[in-house]
Protein backbone atom coordinates (compact mmCIF):
# COMPACT_ATOMS: atom_id res chain seq x y z
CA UNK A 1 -71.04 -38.15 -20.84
CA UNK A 2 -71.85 -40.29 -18.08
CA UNK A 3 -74.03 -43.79 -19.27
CA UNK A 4 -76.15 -43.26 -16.91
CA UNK A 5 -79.15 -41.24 -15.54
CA UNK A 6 -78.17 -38.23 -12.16
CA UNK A 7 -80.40 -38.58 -9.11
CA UNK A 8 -82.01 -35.60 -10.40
CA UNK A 9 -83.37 -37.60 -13.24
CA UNK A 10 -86.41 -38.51 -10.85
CA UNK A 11 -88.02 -35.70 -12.05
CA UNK A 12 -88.93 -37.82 -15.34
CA UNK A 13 -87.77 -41.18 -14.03
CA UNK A 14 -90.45 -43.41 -12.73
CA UNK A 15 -89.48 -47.10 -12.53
CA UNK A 16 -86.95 -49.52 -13.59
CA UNK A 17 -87.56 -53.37 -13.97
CA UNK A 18 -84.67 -56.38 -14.82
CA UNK A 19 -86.21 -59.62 -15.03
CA UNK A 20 -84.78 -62.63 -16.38
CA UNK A 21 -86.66 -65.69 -18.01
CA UNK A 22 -85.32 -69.34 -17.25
CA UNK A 23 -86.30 -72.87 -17.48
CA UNK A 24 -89.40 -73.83 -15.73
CA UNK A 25 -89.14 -74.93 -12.03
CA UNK A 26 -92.29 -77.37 -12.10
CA UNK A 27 -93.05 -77.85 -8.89
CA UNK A 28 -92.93 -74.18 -8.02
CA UNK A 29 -96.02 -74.20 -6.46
CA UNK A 30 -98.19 -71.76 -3.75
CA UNK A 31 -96.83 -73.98 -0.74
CA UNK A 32 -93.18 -73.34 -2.12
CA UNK A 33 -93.74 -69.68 -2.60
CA UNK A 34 -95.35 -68.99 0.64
CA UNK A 35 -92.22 -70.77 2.20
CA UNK A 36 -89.84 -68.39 -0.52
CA UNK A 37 -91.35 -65.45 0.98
CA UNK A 38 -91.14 -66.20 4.48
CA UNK A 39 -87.34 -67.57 4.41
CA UNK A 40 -85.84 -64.82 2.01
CA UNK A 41 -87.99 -62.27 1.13
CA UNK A 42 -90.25 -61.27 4.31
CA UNK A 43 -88.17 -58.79 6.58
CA UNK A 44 -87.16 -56.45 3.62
CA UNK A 45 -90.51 -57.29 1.50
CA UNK A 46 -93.17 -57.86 4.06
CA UNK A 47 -96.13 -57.37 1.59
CA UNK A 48 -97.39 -60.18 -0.58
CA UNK A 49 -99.97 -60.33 -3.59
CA UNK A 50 -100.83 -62.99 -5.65
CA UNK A 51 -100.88 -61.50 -9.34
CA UNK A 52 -101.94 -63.20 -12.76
CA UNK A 53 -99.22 -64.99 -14.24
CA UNK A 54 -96.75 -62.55 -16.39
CA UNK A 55 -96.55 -63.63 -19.93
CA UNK A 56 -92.48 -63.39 -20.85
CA UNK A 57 -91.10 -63.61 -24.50
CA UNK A 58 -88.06 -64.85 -26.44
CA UNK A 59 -86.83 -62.61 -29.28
CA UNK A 60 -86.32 -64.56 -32.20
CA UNK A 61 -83.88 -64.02 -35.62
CA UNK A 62 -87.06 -62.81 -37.62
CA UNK A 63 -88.31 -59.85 -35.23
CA UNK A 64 -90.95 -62.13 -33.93
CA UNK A 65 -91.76 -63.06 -30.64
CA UNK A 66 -92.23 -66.57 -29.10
CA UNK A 67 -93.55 -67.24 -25.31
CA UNK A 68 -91.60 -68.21 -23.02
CA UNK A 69 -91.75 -71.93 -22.63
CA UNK A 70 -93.89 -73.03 -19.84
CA UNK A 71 -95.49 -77.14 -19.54
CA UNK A 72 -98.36 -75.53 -17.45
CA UNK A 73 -99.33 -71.65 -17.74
CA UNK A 74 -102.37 -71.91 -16.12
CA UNK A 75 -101.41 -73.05 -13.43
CA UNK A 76 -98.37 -70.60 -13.12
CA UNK A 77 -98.76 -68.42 -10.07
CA UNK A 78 -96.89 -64.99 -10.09
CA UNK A 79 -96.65 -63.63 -6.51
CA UNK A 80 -95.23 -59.88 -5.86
CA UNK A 81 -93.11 -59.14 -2.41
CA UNK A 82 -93.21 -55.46 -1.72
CA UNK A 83 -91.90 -53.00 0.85
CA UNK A 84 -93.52 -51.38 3.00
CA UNK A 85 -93.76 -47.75 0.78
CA UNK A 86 -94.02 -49.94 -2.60
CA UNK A 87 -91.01 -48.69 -3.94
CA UNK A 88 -89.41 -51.93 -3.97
CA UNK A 89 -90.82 -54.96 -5.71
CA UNK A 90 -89.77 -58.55 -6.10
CA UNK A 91 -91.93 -60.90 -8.91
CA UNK A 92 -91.36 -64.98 -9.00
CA UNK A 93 -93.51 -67.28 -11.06
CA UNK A 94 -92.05 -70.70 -12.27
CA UNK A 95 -90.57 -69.23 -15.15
CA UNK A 96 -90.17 -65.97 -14.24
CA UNK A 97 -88.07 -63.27 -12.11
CA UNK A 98 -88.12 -59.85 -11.79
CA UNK A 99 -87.07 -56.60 -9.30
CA UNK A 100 -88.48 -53.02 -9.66
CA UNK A 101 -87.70 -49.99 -8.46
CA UNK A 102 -90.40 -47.21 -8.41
CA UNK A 103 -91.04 -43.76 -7.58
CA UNK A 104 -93.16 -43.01 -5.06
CA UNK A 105 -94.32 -39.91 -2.70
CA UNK A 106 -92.78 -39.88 0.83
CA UNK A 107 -94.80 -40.02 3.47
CA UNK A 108 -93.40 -36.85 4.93
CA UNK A 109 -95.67 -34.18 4.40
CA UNK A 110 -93.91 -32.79 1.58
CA UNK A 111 -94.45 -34.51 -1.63
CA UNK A 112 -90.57 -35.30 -1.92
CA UNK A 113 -89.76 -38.58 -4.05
CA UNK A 114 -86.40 -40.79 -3.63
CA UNK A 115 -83.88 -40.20 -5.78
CA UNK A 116 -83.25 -42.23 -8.73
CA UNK A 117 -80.56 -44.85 -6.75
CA UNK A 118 -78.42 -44.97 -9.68
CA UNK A 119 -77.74 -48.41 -11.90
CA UNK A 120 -75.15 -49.76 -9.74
CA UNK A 121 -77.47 -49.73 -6.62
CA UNK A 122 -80.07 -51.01 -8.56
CA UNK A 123 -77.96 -53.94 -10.13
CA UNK A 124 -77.00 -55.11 -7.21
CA UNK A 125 -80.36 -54.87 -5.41
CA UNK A 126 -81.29 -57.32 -8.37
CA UNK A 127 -78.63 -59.64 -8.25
CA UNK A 128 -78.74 -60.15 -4.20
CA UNK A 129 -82.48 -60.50 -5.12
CA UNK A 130 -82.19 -63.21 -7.73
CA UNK A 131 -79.02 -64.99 -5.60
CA UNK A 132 -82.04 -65.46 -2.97
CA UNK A 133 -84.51 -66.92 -5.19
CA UNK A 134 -81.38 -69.29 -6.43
CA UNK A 135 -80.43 -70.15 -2.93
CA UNK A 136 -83.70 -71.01 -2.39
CA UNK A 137 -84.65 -73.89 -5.62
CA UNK A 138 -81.27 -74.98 -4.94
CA UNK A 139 -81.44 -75.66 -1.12
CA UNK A 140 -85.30 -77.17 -1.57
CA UNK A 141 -84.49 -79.62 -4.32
CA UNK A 142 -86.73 -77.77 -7.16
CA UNK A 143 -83.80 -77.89 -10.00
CA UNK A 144 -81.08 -75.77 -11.64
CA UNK A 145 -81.29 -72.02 -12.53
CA UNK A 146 -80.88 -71.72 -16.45
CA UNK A 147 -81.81 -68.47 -18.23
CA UNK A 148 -82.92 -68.13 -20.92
CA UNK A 149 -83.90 -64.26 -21.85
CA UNK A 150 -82.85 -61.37 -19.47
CA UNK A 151 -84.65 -57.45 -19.65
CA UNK A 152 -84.18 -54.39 -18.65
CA UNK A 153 -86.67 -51.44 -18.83
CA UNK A 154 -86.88 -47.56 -17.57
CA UNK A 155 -90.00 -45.92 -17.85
CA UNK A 156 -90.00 -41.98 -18.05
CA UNK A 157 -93.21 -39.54 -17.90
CA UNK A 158 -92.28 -36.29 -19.69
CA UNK A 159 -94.81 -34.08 -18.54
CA UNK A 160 -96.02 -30.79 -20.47
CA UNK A 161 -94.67 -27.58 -19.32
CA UNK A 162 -92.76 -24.81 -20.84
CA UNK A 163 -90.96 -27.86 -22.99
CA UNK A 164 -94.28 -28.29 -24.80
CA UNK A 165 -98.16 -28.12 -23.84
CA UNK A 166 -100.02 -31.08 -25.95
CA UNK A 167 -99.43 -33.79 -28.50
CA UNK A 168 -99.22 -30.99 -31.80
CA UNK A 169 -95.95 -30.28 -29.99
CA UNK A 170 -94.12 -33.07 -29.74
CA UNK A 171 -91.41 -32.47 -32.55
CA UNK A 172 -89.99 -30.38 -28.91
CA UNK A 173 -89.47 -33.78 -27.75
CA UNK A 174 -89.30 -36.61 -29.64
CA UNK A 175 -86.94 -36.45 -32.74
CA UNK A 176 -88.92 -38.53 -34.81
CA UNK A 177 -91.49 -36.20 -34.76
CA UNK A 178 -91.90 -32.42 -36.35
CA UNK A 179 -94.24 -29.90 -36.63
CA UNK A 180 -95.70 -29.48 -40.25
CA UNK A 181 -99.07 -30.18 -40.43
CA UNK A 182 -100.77 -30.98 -43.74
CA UNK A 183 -102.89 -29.31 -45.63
CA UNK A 184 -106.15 -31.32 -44.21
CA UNK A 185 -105.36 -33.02 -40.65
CA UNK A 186 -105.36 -30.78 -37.39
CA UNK A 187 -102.80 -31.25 -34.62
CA UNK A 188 -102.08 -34.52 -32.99
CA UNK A 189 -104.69 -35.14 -30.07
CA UNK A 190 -103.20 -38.63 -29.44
CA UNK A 191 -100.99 -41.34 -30.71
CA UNK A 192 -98.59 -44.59 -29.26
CA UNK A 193 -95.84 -45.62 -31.46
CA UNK A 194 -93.29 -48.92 -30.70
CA UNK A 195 -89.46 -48.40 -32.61
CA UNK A 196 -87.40 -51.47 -32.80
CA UNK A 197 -83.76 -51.59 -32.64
CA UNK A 198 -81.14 -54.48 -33.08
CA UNK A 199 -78.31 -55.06 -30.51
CA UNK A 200 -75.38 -56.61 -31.54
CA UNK A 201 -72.23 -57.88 -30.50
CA UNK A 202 -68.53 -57.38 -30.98
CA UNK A 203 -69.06 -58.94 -33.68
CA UNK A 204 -72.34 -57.67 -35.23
CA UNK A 205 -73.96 -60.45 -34.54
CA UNK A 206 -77.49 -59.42 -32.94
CA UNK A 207 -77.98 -60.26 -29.10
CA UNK A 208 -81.15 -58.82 -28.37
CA UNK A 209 -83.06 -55.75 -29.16
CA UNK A 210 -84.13 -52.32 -28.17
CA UNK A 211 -87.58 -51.12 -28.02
CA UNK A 212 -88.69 -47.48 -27.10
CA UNK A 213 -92.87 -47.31 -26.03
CA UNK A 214 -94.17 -43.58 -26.46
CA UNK A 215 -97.86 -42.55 -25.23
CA UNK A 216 -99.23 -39.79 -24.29
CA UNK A 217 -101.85 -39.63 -21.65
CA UNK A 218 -103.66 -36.88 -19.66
CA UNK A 219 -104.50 -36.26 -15.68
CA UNK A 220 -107.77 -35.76 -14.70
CA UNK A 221 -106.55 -31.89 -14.27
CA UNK A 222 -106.42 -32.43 -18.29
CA UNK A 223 -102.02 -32.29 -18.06
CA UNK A 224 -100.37 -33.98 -20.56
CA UNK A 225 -97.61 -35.74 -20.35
CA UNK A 226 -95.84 -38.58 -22.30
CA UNK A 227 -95.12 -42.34 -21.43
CA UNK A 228 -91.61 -43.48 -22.46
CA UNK A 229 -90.56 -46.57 -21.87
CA UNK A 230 -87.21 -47.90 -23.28
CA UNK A 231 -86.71 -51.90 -22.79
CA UNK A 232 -83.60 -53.75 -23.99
CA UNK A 233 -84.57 -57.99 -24.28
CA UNK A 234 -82.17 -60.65 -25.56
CA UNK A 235 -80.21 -63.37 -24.51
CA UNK A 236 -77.61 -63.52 -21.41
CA UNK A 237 -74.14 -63.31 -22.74
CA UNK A 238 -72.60 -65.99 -20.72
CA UNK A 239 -74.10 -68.83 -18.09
CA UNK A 240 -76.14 -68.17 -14.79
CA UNK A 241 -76.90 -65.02 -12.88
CA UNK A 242 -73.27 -63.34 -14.59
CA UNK A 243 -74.73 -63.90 -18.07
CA UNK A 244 -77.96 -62.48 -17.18
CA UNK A 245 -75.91 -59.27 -15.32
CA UNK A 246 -73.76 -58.49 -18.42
CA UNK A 247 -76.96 -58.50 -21.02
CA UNK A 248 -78.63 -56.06 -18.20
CA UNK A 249 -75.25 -53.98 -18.51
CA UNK A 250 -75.60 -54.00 -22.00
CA UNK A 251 -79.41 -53.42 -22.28
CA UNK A 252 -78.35 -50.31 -19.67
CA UNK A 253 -76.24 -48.67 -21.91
CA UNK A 254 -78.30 -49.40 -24.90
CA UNK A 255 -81.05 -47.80 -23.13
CA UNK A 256 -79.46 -44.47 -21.65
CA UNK A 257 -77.72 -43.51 -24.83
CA UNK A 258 -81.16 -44.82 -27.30
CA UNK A 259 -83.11 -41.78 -24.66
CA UNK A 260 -80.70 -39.28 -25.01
CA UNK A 261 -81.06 -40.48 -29.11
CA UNK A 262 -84.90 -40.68 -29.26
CA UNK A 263 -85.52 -37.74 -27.85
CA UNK A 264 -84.58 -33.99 -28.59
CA UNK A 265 -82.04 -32.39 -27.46
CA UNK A 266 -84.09 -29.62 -25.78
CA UNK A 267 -86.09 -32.23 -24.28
CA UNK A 268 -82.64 -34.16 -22.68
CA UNK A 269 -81.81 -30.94 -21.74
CA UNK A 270 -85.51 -30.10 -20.10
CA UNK A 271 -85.72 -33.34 -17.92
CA UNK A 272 -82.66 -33.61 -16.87
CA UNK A 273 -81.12 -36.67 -18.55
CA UNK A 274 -78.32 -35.39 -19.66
């Protein structure tokens, strides 16, 4: 089995984010980011949005969380470069970097979404991304690069079908769920769970952690579907943009096999992610 998602997988697939956390770059400011844009970003990401700062965390030994270190948050400016059908996105605050890829409808007339590009592409469309943003501290003075916590995340939306037709149903889907209702509750109308899962090393030692999101939510058409999203954070396993790359590889796999784990069978079967 491959450990990854087919282009097929669209059909449930809806975005996928890496970001990495790193030491603050202080003076980071508008000016500077106006100038990143224009000098690395603007041919392939011609839109720009000025966004409320994103808040990043640090897994620590416990479970906890802790924020992100950052000498001046309010202040922090997060700023989003997109293409011209949104389907690309590059983030940059002081502290912060992230690509996405996301599904979105063609403007062609017939409702046909891109392909899901396959890990590979998208690896590499984040690396060239963050090599940019790099280049650009680097060649303007602002400091060194050092990370400090790299993600990954896929977000699917399972929607209801012949699969299953509302919440009551969702031992079809999820494995951690079955169908027995007691004696006094009805069926499920809604719910949103967080699981937690330790990553470790060669050695055991932990690196980072799992985390699988499930929601369900309805159209205005009242169709359900369900929200999973399936984020690997920890620390990069090695020094500078490789370190950050070979977490990400390991967050990838951790992700693609925890799906095909969290949910049923059937369900792998039904969307494709097999």
């Amino acid at each position: 089995m491959s450990v990854d998602f087919k282009e097929s997988s669209t059909a449930a697939l809806v975005e996928v984010a890496f970001s990495v956390g790193f030491e603050e770059f202080h003076r980071l400011m508008r000016y500077e980011l106006d100038d990143l844009h224009s000098t690395k970003y603007a041919e392939q990401f011609p839109n720009d949005e000025e966004k409320a700062p994103q808040k990043p965390f640090i897994e620590e030994d416990d479970g906890g969380l802790a924020a992100l270190p950052s000498a001046s948050p309010i202040t922090n400016i997060r700023r989003w470069f997109s293409n011209d059908d949104r389907s690309g996105l590059v983030q940059v605050q002081r502290n912060w970097f992230a690509r996405n890829w996301r599904v979105t409808v063609q403007d062609s007339g017939n409702g046909t979404a891109l392909p899901y590009p396959g890990y590979a592409a998208l690896r590499a469309d984040f690396s060239d991304s963050l090599h940019d943003f790099i280049d650009f501290v680097r060649d303007t003075d602002l400091g060194e690069f050092k990370p400090l916590q790299c993600e990954i995340s896929y977000r699917l939306q399972l929607r209801a079908g012949s699969l299953w037709e509302d919440p009551g149903e969702l031992g079809r889907v999820a494995r951690i769920f079955s169908r027995q209702p007691g004696a006094y509750l009805p069926d499920l109308e809604a719910m949103r769970i967080i699981t937690q899962y330790v990553i470790p090393d060669g050695s055991g030692e932990r690196v980072g952690r799992l985390y699988g999101r499930l929601e369900t939510a309805s159209s205005g058409d009242d169709t359900h579907f369900l929200i999973l999203t399936m984020f690997a954070r920890g620390t990069p396993l090695g020094s500078g943009v490789e370190g950050t790359l070979a977490f990400q590889d390991t967050g990838h796999r951790w992700i693609v096999n925890g799906v095909r784990d969290f949910l049923t069978p059937e369900a792998v079967e039904w969307y494709d992610l097999d």
